[in-house]
Every structure is written in C-alpha cells, then in structure tokens.
N, C-alpha and C. Protein backbone atom coordinates (compact mmCIF):
# COMPACT_ATOMS: atom_id res chain seq x y z
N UNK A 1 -38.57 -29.03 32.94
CA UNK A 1 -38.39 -27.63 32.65
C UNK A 1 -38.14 -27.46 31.16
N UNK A 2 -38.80 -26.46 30.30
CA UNK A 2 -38.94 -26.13 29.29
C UNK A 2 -37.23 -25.77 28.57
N UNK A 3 -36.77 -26.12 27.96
CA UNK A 3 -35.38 -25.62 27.47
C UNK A 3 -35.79 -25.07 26.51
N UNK A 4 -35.26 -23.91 25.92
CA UNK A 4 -35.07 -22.83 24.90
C UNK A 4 -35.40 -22.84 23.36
N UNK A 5 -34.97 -24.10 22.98
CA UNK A 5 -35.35 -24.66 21.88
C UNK A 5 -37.09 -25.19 21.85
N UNK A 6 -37.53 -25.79 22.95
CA UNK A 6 -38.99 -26.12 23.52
C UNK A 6 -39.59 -25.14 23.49
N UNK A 7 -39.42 -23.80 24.25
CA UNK A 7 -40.14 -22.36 24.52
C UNK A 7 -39.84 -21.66 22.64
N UNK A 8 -38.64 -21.76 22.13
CA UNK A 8 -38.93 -21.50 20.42
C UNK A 8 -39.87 -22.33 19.56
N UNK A 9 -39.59 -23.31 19.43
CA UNK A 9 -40.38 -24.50 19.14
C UNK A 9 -42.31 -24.37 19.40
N UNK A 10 -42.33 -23.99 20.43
CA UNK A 10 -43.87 -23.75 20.96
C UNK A 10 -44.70 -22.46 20.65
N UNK A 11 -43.79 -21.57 20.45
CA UNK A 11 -44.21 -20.42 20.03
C UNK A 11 -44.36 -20.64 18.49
N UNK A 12 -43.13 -20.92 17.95
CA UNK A 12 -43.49 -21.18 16.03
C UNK A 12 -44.90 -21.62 16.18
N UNK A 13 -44.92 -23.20 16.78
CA UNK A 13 -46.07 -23.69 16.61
C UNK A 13 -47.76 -23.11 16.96
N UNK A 14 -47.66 -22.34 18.19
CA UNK A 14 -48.45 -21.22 18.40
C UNK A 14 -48.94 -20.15 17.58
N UNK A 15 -47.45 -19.62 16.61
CA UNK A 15 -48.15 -18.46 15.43
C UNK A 15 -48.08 -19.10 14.24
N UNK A 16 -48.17 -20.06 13.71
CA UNK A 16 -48.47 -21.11 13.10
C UNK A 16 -50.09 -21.10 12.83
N UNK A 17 -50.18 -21.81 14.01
CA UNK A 17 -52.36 -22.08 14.56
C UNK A 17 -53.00 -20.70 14.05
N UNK A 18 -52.57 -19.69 15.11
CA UNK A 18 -53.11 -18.04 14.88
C UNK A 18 -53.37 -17.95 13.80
N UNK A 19 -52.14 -18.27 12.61
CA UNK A 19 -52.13 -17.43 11.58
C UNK A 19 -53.39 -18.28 10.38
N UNK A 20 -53.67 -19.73 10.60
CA UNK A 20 -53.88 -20.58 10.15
C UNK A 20 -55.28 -20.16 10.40
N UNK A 21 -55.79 -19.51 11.59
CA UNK A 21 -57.14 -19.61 12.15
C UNK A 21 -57.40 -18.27 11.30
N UNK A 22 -56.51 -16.91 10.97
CA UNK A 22 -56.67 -16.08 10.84
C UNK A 22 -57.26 -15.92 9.02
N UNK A 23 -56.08 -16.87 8.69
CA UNK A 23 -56.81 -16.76 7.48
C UNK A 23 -58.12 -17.75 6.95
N UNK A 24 -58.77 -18.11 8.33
CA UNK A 24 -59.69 -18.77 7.61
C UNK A 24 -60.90 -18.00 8.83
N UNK A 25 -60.85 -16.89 8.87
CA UNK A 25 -61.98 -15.97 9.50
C UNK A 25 -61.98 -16.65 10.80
N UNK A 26 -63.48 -16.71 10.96
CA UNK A 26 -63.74 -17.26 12.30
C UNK A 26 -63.17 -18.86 12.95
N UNK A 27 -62.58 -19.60 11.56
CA UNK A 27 -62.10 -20.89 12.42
C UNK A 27 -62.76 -22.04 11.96
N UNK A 28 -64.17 -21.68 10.56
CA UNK A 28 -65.23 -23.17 11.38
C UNK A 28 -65.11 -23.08 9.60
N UNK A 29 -64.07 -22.78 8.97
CA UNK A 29 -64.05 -23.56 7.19
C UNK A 29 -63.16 -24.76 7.56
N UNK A 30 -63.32 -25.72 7.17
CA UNK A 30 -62.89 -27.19 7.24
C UNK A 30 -62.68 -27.91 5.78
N UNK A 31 -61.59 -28.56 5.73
CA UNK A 31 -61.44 -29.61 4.66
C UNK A 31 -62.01 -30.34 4.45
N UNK A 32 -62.95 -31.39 3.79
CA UNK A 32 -63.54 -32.80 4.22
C UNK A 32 -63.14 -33.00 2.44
N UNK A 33 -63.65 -34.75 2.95
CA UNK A 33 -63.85 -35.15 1.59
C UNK A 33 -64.65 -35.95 2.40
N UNK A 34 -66.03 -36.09 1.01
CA UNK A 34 -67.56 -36.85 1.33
C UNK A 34 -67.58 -37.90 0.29
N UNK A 35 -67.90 -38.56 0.39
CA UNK A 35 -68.60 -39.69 -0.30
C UNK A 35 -69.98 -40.18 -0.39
N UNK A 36 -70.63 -39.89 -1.64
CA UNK A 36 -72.00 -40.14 -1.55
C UNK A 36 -72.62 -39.94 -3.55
N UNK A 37 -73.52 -40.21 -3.04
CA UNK A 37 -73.99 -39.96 -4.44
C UNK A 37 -74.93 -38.68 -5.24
N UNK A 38 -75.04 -38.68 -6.34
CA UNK A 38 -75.20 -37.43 -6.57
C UNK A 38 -76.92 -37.09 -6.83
N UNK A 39 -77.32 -36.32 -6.41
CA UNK A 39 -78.77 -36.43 -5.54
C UNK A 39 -79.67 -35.93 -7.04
N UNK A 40 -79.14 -34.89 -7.93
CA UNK A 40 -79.58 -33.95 -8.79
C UNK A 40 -79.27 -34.25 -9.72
N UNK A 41 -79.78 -33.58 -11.15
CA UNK A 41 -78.98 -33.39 -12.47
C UNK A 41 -78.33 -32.08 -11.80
N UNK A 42 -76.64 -31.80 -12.35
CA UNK A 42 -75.79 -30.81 -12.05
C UNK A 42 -76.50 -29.41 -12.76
N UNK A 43 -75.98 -28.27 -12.42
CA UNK A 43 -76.17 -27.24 -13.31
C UNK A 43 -74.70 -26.98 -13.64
N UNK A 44 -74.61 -26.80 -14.86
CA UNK A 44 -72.93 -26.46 -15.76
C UNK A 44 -73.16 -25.56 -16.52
N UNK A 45 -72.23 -24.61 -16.26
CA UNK A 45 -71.76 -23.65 -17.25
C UNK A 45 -71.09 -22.48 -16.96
N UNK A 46 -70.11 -21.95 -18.08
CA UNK A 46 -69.05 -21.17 -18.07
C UNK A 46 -67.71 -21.63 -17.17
N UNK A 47 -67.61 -23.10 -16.87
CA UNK A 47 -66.43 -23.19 -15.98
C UNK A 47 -67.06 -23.59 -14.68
N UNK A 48 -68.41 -23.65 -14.50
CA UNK A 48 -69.17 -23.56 -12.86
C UNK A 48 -69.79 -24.39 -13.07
N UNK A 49 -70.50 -24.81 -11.98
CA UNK A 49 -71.34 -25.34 -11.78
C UNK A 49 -71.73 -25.65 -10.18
N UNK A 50 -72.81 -26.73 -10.09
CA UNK A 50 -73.29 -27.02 -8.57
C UNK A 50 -74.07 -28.18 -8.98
N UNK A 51 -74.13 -29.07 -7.79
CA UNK A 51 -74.97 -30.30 -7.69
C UNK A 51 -75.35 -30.63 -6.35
N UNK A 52 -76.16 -31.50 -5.95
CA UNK A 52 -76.63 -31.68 -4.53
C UNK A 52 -75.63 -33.21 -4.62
N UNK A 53 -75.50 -33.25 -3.31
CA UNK A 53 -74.58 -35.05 -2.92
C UNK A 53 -75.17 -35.35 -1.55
N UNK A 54 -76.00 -36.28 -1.92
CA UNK A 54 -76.71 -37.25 -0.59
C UNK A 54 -75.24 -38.14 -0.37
N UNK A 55 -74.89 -37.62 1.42
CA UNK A 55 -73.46 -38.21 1.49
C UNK A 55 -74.17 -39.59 2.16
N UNK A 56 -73.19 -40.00 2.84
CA UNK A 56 -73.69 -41.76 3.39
C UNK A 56 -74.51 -41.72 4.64
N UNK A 57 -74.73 -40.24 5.23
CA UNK A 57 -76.04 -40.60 6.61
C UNK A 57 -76.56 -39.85 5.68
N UNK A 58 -77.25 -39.72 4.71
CA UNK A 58 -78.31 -39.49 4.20
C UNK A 58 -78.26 -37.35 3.82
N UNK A 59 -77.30 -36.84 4.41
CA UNK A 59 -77.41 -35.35 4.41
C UNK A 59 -77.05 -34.92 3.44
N UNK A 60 -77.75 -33.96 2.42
CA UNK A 60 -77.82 -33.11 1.37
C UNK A 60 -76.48 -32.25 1.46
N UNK A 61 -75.45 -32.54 0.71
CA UNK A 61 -74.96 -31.17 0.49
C UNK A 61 -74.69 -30.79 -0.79
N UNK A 62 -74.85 -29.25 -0.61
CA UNK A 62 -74.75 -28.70 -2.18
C UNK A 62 -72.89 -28.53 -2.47
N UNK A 63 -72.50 -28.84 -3.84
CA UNK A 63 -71.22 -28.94 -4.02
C UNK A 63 -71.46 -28.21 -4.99
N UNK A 64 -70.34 -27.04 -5.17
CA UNK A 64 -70.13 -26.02 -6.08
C UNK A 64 -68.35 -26.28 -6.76
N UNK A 65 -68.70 -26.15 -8.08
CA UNK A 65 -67.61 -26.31 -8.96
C UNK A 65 -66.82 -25.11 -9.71
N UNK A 66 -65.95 -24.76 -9.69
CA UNK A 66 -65.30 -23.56 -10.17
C UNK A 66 -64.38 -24.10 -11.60
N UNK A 67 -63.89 -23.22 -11.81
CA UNK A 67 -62.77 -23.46 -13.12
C UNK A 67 -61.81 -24.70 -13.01
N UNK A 68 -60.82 -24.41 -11.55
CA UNK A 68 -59.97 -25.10 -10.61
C UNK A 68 -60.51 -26.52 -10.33
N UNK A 69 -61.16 -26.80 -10.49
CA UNK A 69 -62.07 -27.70 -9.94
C UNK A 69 -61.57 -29.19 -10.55
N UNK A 70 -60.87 -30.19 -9.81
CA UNK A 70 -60.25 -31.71 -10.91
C UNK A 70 -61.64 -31.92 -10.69
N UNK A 71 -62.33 -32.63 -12.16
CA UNK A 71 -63.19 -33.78 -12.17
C UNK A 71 -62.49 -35.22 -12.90
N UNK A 72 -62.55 -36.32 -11.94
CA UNK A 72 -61.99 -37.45 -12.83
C UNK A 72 -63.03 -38.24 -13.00
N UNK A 73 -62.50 -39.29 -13.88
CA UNK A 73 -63.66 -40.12 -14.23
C UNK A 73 -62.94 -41.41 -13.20
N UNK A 74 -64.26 -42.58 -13.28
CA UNK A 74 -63.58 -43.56 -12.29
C UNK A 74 -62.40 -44.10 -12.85
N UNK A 75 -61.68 -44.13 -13.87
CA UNK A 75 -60.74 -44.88 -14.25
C UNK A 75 -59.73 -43.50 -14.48
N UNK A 76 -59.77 -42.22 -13.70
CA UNK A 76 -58.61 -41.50 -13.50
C UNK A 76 -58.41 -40.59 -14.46
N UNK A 77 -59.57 -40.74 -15.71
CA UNK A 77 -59.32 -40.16 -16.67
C UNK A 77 -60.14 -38.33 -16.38
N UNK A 78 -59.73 -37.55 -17.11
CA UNK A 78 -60.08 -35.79 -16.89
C UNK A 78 -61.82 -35.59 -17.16
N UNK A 79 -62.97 -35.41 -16.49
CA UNK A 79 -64.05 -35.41 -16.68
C UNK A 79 -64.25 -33.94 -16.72
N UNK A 80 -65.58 -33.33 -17.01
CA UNK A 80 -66.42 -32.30 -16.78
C UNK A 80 -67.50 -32.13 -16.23
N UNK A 81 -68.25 -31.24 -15.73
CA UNK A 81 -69.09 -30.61 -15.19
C UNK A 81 -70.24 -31.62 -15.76
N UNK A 82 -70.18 -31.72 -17.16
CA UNK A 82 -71.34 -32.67 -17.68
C UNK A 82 -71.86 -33.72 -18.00
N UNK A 83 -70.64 -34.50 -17.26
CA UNK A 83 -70.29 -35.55 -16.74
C UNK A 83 -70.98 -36.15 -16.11
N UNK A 84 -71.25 -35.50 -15.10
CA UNK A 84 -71.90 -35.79 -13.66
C UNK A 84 -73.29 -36.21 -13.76
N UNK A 85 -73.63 -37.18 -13.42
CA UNK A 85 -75.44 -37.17 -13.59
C UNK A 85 -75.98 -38.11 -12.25
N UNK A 86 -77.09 -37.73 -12.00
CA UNK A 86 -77.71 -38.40 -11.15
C UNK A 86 -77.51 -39.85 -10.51
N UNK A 87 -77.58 -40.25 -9.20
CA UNK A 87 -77.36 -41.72 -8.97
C UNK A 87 -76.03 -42.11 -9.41
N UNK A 88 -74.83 -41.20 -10.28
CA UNK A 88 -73.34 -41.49 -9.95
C UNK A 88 -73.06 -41.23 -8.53
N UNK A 89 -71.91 -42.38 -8.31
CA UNK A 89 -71.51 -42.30 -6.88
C UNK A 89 -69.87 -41.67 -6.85
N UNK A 90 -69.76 -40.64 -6.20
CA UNK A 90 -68.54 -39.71 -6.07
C UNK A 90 -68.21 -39.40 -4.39
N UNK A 91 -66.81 -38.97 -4.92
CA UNK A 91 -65.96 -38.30 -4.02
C UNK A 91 -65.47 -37.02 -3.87
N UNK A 92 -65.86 -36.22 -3.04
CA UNK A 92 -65.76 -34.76 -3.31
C UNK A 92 -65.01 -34.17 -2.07
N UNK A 93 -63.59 -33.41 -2.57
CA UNK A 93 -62.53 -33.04 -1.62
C UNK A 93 -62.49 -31.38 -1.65
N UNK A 94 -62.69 -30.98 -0.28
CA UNK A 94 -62.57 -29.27 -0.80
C UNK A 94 -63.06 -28.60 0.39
N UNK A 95 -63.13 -27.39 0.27
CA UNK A 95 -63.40 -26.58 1.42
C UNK A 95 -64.91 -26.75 2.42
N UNK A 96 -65.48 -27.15 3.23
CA UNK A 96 -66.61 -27.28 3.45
C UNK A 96 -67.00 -26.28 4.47
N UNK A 97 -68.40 -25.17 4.58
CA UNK A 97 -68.71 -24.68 5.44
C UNK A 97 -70.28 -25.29 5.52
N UNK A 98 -70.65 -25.45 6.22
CA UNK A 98 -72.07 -26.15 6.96
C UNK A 98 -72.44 -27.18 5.87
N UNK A 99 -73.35 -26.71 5.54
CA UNK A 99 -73.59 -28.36 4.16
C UNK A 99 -73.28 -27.69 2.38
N UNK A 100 -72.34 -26.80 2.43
CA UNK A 100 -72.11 -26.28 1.08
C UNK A 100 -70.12 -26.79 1.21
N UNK A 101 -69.90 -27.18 -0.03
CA UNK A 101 -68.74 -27.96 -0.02
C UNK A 101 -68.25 -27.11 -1.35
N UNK A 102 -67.10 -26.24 -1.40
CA UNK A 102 -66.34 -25.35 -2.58
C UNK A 102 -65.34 -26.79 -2.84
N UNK A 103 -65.65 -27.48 -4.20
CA UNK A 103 -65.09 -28.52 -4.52
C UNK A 103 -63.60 -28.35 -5.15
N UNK A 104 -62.84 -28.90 -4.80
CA UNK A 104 -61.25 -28.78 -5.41
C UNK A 104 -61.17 -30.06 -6.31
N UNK A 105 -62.02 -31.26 -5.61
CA UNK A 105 -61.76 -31.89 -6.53
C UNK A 105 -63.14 -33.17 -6.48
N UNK A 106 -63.07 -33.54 -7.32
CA UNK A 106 -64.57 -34.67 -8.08
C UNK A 106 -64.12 -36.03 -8.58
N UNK A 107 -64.37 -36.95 -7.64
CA UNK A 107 -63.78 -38.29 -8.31
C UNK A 107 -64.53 -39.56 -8.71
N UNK A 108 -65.04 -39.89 -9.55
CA UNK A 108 -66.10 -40.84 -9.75
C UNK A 108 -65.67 -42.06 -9.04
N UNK A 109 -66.58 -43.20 -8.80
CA UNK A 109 -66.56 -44.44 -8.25
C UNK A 109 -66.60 -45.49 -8.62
C-alpha cells in the first residue's frame, strides 16, 4: 500500500514528465550526441553555421551551429566554425529532431 510520502513523491515525479514533455511540444526533440565524420565543407558566418555529419551507420545529418555553440579542437583547445573541414572526425552534442541536430557542442577527434 502506497504511503503518503509515495502518493507525494509520484505525483512530483508525474508533473515533472508533463512539464518536461510540455516544454518540448509534441515530445519527439531528443538529446543525442553522434559521432561521425564530417561529410561537407561547413558553411560559416556571422556566428552560424551548418555542415552535413555522416554518423557511424552511414546517415547524413545536417548539424547547425549558433553563437552558443562550444567548438573544441581535439586537444580541448576553443575552435571555430572554420575549423571544421571535410573527412574531420567529430562529436556533436545537442538537440536532435529527425536528422537535423541544433549543436551545443563540437568536439574534434
């Protein structure tokens, strides 16, 4: 039988989820981080950018870069947008909806 603290406890955790689902619309934005290499020359500029990343089964996704955006280099050091070039192999952590990935962060290999 459920004791009081269990039935409080379950509910937090209940409007917790809700609220969690709520602010992410329908439910289906996801975290990932991919690993793969970088399929394109990037496009950079003003703070932005985008590149394609052939992850490790072979699937295209386009990764978009904002202001916010860490790029490191493989030895940890602060990179940029122009950085990035073809056939580098990276790590990319950030919001993902279907095969477009809003990058938070860029980590060389």
């Amino acid at each position: 039988m459920a004791t009081p603290r269990d039935t409080v406890q379950n509910t937090l955790i209940a409007l917790l989820l809700a609220s969690l689902l709520a602010a992410c619309g329908d439910g289906v934005v996801f975290f990932s981080v991919s690993l793969g290499i970088v399929a394109n020359e990037p496009i950079c500029g003003n703070g932005n950018g985008r590149f394609d990343l052939r992850d490790q089964q072979g699937l295209i996704l386009v990764v978009l870069i904002d202001s916010n955006t860490r790029i490191l280099a493989a030895n940890g050091s602060a990179a940029q947008c122009t950085d990035i070039a073809p056939g580098a192999q990276v790590q990319v952590g950030g919001r993902r909806e279907a095969t477009t990935i809003s990058a938070q962060s860029v980590q060389f290999l």
